[in-house]
Structure formats: C-alpha cells, structure tokens
N, C-alpha and C. Protein backbone atom coordinates (compact mmCIF):
# COMPACT_ATOMS: atom_id res chain seq x y z
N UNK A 1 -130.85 100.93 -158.69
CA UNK A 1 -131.94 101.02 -157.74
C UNK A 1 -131.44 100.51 -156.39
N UNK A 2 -131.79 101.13 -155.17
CA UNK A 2 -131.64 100.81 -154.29
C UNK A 2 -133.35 100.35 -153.37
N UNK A 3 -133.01 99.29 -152.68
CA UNK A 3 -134.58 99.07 -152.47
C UNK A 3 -134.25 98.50 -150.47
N UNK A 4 -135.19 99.26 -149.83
CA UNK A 4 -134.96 99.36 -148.36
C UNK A 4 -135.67 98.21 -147.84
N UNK A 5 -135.04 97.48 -146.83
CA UNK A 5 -135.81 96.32 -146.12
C UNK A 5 -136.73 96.97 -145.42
N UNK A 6 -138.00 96.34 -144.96
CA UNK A 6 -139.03 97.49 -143.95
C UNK A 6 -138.64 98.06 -142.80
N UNK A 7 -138.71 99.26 -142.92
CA UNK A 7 -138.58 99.99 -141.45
C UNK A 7 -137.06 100.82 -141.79
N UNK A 8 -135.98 100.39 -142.69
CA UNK A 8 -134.93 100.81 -142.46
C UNK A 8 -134.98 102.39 -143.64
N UNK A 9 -135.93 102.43 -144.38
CA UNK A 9 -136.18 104.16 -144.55
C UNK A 9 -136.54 104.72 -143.50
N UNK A 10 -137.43 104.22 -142.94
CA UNK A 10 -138.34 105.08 -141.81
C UNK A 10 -136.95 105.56 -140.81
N UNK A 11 -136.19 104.63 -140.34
CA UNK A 11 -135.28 105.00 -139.36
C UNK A 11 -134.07 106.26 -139.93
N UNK A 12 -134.12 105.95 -141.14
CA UNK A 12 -133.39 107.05 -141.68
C UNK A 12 -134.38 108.33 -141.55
N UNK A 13 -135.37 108.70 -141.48
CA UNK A 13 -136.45 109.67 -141.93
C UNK A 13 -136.31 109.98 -140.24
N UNK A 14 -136.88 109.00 -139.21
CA UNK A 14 -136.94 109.02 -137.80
C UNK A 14 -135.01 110.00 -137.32
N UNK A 15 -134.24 109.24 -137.45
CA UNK A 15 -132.82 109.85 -137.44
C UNK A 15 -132.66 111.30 -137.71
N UNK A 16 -133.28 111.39 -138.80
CA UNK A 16 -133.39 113.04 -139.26
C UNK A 16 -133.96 113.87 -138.00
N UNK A 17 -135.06 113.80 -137.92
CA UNK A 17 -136.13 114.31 -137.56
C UNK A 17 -135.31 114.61 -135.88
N UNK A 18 -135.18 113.34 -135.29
CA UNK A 18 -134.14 113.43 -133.64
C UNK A 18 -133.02 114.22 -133.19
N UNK A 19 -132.59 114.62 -134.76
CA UNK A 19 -131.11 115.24 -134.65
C UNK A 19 -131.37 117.21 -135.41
N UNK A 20 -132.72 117.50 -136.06
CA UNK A 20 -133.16 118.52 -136.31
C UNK A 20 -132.45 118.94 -135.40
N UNK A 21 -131.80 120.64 -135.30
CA UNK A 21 -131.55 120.76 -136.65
C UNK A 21 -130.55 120.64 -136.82
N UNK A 22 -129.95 120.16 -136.75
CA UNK A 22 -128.36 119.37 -137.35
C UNK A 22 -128.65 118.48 -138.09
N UNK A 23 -127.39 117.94 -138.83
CA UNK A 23 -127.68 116.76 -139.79
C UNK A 23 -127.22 116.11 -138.90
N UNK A 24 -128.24 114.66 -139.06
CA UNK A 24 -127.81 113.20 -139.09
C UNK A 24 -126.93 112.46 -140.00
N UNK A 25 -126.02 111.08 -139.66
CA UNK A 25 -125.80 110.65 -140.67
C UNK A 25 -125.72 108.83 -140.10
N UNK A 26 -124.94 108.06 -141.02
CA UNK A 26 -124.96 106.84 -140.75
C UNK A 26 -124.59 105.64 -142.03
N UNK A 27 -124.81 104.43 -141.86
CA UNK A 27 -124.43 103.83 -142.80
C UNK A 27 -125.71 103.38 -142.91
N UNK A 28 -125.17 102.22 -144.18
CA UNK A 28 -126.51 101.53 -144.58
C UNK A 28 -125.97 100.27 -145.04
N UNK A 29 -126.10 99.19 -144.78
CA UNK A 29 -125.63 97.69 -144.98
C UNK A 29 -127.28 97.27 -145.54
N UNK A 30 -126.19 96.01 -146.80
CA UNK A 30 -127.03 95.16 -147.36
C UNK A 30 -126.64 94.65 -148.04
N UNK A 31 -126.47 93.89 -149.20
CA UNK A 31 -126.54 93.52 -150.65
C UNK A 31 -126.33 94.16 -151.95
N UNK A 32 -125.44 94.14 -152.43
CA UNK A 32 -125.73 93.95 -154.21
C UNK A 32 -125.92 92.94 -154.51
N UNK A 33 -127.26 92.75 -155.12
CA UNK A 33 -127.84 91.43 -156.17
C UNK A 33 -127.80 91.22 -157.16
N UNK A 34 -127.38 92.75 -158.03
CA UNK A 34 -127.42 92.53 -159.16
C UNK A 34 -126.20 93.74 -159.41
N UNK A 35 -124.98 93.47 -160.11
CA UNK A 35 -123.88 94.57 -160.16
C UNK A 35 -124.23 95.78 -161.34
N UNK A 36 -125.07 95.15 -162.28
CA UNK A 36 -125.29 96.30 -163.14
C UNK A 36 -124.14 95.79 -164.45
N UNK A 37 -124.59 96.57 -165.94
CA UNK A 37 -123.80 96.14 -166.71
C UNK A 37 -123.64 97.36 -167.49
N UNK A 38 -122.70 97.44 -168.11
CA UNK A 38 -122.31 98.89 -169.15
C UNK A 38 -122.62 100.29 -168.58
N UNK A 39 -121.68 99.95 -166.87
CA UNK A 39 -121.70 101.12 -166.46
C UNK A 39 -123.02 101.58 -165.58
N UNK A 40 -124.09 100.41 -165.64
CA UNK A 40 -125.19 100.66 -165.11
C UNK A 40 -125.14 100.60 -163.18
N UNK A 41 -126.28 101.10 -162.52
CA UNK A 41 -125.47 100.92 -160.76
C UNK A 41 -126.20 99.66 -160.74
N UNK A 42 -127.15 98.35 -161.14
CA UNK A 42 -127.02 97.34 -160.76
C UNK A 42 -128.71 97.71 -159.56
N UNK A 43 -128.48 96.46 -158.80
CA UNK A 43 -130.06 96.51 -157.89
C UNK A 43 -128.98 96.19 -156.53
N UNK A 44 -129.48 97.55 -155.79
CA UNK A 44 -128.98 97.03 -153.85
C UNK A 44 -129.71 96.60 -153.10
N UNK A 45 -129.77 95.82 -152.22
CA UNK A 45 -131.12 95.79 -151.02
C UNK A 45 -130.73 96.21 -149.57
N UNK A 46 -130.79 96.95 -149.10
CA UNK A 46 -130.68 97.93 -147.38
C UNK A 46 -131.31 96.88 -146.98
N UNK A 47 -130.50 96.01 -146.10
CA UNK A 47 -131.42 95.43 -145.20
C UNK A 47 -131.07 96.15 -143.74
N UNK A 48 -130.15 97.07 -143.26
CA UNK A 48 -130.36 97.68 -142.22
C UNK A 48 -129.28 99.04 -141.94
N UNK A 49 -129.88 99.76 -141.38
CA UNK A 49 -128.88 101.53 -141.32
C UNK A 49 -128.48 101.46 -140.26
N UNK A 50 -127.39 101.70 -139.66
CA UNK A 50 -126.79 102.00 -138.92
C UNK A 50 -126.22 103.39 -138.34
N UNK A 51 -127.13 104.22 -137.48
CA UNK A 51 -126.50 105.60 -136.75
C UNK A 51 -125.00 105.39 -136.40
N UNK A 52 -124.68 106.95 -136.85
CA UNK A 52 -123.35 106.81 -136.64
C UNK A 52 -123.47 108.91 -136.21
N UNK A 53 -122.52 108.66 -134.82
CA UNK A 53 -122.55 110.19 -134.58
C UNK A 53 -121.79 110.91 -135.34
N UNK A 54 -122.58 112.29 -135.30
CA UNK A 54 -121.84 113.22 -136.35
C UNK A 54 -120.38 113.85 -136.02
N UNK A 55 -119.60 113.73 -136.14
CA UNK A 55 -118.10 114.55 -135.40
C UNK A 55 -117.88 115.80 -136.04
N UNK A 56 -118.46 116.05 -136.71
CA UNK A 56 -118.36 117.84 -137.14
C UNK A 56 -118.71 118.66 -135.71
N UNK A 57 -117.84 119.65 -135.80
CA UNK A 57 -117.90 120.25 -134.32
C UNK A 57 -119.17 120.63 -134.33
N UNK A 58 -120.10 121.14 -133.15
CA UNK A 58 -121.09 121.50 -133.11
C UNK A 58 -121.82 122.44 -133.55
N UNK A 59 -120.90 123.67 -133.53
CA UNK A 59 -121.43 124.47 -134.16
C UNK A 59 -122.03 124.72 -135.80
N UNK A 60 -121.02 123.54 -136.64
CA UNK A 60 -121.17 123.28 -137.81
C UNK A 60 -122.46 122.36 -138.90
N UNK A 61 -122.63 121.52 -137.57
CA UNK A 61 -123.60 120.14 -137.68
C UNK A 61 -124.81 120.85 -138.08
N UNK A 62 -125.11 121.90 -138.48
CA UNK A 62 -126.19 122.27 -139.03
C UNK A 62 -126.61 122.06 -140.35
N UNK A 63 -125.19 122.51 -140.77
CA UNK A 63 -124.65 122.23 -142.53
C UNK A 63 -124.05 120.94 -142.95
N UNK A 64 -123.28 120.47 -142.09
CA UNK A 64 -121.99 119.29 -142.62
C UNK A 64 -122.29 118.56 -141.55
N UNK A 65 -121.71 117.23 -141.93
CA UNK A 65 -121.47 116.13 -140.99
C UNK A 65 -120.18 115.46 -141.33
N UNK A 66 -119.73 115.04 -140.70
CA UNK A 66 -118.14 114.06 -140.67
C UNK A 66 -118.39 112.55 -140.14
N UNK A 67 -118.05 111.53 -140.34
CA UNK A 67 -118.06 110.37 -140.14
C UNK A 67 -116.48 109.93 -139.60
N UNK A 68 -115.94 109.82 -138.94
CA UNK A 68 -114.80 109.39 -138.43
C UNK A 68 -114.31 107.93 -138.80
N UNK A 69 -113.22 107.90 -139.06
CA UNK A 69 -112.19 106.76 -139.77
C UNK A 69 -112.58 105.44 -138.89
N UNK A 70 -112.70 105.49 -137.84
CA UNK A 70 -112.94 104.54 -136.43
C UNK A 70 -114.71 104.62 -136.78
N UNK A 71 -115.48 105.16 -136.85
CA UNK A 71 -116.91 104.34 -137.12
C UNK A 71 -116.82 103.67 -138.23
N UNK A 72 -116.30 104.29 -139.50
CA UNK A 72 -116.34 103.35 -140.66
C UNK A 72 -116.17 102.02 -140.49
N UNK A 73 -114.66 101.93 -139.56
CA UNK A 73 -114.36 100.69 -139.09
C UNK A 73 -115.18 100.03 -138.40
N UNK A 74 -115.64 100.42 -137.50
CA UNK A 74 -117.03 99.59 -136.47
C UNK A 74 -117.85 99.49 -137.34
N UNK A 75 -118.29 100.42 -138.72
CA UNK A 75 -119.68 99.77 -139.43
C UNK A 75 -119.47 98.69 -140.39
N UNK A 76 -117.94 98.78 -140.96
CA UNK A 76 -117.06 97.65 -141.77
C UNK A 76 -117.30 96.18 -141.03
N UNK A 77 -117.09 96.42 -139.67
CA UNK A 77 -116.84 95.05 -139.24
C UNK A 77 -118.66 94.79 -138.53
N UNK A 78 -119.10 95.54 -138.67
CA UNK A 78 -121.09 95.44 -138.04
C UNK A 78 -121.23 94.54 -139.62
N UNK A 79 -121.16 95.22 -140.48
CA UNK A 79 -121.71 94.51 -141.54
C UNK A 79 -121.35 93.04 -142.02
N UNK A 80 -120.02 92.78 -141.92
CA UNK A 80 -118.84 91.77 -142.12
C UNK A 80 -119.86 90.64 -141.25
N UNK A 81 -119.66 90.86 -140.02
CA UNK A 81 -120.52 90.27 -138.99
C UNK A 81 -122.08 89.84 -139.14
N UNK A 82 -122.60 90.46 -140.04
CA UNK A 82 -123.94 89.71 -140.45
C UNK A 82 -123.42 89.40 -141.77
N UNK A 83 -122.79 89.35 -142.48
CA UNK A 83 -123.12 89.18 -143.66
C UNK A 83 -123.16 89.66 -144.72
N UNK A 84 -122.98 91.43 -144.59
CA UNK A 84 -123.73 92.36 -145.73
C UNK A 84 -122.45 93.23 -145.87
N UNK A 85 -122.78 94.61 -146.92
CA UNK A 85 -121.59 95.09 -146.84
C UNK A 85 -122.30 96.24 -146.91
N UNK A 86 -121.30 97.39 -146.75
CA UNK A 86 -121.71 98.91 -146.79
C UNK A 86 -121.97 99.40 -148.03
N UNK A 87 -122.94 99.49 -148.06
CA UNK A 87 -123.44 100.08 -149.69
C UNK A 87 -123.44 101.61 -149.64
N UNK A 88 -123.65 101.76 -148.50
CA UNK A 88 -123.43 103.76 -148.82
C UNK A 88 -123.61 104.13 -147.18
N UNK A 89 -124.15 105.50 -147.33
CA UNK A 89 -124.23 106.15 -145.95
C UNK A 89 -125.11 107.31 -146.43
N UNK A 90 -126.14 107.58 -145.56
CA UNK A 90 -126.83 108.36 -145.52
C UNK A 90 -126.69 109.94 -144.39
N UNK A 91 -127.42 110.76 -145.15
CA UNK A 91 -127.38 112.20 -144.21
C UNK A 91 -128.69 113.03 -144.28
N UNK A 92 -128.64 113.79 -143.27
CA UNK A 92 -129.72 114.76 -143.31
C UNK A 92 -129.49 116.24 -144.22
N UNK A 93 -130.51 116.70 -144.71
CA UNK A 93 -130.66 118.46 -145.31
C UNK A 93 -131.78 119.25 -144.55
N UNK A 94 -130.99 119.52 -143.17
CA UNK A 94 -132.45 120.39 -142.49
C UNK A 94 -132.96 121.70 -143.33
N UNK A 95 -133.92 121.79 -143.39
CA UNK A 95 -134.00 122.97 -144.32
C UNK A 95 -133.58 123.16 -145.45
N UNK A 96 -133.40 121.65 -146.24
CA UNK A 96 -132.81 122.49 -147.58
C UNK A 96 -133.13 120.93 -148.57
N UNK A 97 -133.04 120.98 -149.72
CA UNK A 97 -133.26 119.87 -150.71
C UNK A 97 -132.46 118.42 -149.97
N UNK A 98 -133.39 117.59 -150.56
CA UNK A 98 -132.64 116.15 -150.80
C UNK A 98 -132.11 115.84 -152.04
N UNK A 99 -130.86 116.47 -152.26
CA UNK A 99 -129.88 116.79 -153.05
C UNK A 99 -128.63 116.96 -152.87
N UNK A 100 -127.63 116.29 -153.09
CA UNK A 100 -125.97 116.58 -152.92
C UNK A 100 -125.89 117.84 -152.77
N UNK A 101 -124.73 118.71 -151.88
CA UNK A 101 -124.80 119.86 -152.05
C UNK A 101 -123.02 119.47 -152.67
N UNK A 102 -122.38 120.82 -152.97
CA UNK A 102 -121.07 120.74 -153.05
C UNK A 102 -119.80 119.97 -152.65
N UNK A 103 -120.55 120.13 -151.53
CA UNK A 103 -119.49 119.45 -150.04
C UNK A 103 -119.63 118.19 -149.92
N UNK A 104 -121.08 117.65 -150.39
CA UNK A 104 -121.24 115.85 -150.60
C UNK A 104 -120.63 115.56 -151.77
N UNK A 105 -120.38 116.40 -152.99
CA UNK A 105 -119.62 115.90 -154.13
C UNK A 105 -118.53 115.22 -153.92
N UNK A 106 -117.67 116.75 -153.30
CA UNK A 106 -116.54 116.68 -152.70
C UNK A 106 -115.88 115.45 -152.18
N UNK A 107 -116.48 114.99 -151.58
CA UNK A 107 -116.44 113.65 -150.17
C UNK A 107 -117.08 112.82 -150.42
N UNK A 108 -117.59 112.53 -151.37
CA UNK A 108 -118.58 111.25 -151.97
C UNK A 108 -117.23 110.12 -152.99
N UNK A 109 -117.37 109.20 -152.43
CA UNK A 109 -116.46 108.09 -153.57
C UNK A 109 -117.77 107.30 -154.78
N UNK A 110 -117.29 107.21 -155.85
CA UNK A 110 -118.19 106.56 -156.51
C UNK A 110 -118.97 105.21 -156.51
N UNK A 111 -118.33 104.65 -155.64
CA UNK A 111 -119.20 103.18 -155.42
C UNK A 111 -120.43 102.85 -154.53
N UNK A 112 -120.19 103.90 -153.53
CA UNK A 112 -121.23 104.11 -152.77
C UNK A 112 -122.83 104.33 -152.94
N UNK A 113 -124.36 104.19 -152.36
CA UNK A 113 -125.21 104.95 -152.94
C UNK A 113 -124.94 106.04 -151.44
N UNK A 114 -125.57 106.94 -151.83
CA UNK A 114 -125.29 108.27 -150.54
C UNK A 114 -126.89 108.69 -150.48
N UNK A 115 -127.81 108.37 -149.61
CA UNK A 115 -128.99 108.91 -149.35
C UNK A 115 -129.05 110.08 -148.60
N UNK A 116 -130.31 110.92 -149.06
CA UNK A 116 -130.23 112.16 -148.00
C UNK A 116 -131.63 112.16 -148.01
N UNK A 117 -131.67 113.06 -146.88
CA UNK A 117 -133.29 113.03 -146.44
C UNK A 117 -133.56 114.33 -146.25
N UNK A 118 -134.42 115.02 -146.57
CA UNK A 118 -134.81 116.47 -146.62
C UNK A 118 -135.60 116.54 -144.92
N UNK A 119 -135.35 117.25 -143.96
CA UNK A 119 -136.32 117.71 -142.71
C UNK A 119 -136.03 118.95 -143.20
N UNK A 120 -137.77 119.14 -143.02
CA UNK A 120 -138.01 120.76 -143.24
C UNK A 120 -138.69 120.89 -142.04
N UNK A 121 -138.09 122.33 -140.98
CA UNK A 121 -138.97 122.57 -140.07
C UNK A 121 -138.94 121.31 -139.00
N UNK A 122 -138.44 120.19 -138.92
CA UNK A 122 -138.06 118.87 -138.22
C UNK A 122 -138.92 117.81 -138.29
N UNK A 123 -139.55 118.31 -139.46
CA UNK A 123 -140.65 116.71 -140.19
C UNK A 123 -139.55 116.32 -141.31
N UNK A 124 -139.37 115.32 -141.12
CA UNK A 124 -138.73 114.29 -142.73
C UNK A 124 -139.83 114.59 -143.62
N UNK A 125 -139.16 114.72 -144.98
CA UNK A 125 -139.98 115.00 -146.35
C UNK A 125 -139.06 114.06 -146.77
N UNK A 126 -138.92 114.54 -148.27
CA UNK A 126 -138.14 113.81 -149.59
C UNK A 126 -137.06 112.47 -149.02
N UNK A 127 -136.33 111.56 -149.55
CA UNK A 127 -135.79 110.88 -149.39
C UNK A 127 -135.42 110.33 -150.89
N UNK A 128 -133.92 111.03 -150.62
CA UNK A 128 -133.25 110.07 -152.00
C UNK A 128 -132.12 109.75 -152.21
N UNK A 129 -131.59 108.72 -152.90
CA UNK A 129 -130.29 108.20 -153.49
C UNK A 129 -129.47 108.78 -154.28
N UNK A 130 -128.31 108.70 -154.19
CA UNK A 130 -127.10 109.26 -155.52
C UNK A 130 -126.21 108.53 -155.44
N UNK A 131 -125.54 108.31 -156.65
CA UNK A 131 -124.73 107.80 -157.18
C UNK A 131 -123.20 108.87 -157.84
N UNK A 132 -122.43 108.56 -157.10
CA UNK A 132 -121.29 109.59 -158.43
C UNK A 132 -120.73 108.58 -159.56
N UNK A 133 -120.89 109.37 -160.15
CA UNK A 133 -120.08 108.76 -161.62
C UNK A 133 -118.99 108.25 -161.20
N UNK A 134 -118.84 107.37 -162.11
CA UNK A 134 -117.09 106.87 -161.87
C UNK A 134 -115.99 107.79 -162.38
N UNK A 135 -116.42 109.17 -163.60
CA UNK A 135 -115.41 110.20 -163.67
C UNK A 135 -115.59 111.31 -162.82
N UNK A 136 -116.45 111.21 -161.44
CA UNK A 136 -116.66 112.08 -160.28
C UNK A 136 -116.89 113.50 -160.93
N UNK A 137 -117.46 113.22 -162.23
CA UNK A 137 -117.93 114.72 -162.42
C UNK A 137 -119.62 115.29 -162.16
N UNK A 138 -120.26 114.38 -161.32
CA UNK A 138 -121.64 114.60 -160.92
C UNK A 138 -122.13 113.57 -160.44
N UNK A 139 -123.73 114.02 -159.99
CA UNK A 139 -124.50 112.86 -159.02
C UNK A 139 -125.59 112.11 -160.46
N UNK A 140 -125.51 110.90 -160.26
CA UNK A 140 -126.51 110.79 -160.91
C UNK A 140 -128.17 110.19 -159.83
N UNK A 141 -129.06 110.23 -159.65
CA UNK A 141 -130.39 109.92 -158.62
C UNK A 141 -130.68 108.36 -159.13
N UNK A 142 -130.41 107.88 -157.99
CA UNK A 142 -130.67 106.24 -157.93
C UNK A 142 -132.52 106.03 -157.24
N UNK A 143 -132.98 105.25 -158.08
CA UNK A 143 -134.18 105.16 -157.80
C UNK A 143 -133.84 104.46 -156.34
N UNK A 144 -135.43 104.58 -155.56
CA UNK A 144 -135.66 104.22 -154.56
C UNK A 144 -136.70 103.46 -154.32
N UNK A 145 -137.01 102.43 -153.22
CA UNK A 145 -138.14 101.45 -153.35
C UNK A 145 -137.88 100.90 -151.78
N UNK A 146 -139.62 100.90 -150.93
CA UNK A 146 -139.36 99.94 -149.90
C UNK A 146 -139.73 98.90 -150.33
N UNK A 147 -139.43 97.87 -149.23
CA UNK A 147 -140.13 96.24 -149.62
C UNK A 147 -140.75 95.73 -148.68
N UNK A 148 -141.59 95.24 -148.02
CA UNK A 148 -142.19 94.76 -147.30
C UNK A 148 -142.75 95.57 -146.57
C-alpha cells in the first residue's frame, strides 16, 4: 500500500491536467514504514511529489515521457535533504487507462511504486499504483490511500 500525505495526490492529478495533452511525470518522496514480508510490497507514505520535466522530444510527449539521469539526481539529493527517499515516480495517460502500458514495463525497475493518473479529455480521473515483480514479468496494483 502506498498512502499519500494531503494534497500530494491532488498535485499529481493537478500536474496531469497542466500538461494535457502530453504526459506529465515526476517523483514521489517519502517513507517505507513497513518493508513487507514473503515477498509482500510492505506500507509507503508520499509525503511529497516532486515535478520533474518531461525530456521526450515534443512531438512524442503525448505517449511517453523520459526522466533524465540529472533530475533523478536533483530528486535523489531533494529527498536525501529532507529526509525521505524516492519511492517511485509518477506519470500521466491522456486519453487512455491508468494502467502500465508496454513501454512502462519496459522501463519500470522493481522496487519502485510507479503511479499513473488517467486525464481524459484534460480532467484527471483514475489514479493508481504498480508494483513490478521482482521476476519483471508483470505489474502487480498497489493499493492506494490519502491521509489527512
């Protein structure tokens, strides 16, 4: 389970919606509180997301997004700096499910949670978590929860 400090879904949902119709993306810093046992993902807490611009050329940013080696690093050391660590990174699906597509399989590492947010039409809908297996042969859907 991953569970959002207040406001830091909304900004993911808000993010979407600003960058219609392209995808958004970004990180997400917080906590593991609980690691999980026999393979289980454990309890995260988002205490805050971090925008990060998309570097997929422009024409592409409709479908894909890229995160560059140098933001990771600036969100590595944002988090380091309060305290928290990168628990995943989130993206937009304009027009299409909040669901991994191929290309998030692809590029997804297993430790991460990877949120996506469905804008349909440039309203935020759905909002959800994944997890890859540790034999990277699929997503499994990490529950979701705000708090406060």
């Amino acid at each position: 389970m991953i569970t959002f400090a207040a406001g830091a879904a909304d900004a993911i949902r808000a993010e979407g919606e600003k960058t219609y119709p392209h995808e958004c993306c970004g990180a997400i810093l917080g906590r593991v509180t609980d690691p999980g046992i026999s393979g289980g993902f454990g309890l995260r807490e988002a205490e805050a997301v971090v925008p990060v611009e998309n570097a997929r050329e422009p024409e592409a940013q409709y479908h894909r997004f890229v995160i560059e080696a140098d933001d990771v690093m600036r969100v590595e050391l944002a988090a380091r700096r309060q305290g928290l660590d990168v628990l995943g990174f989130y993206h937009s699906h304009p027009d299409h499910p909040a669901r991994p597509s191929e290309y998030d399989h692809e590029h997804a590492l297993p430790f991460y949670s990877y949120v996506i947010v469905a804008v349909e039409k440039g309203r935020a809908a759905a909002l959800t978590s994944w997890r890859l297996t540790a034999d990277r042969s699929g997503f499994i859907e990490e529950e979701t929860e705000a708090r406060g």
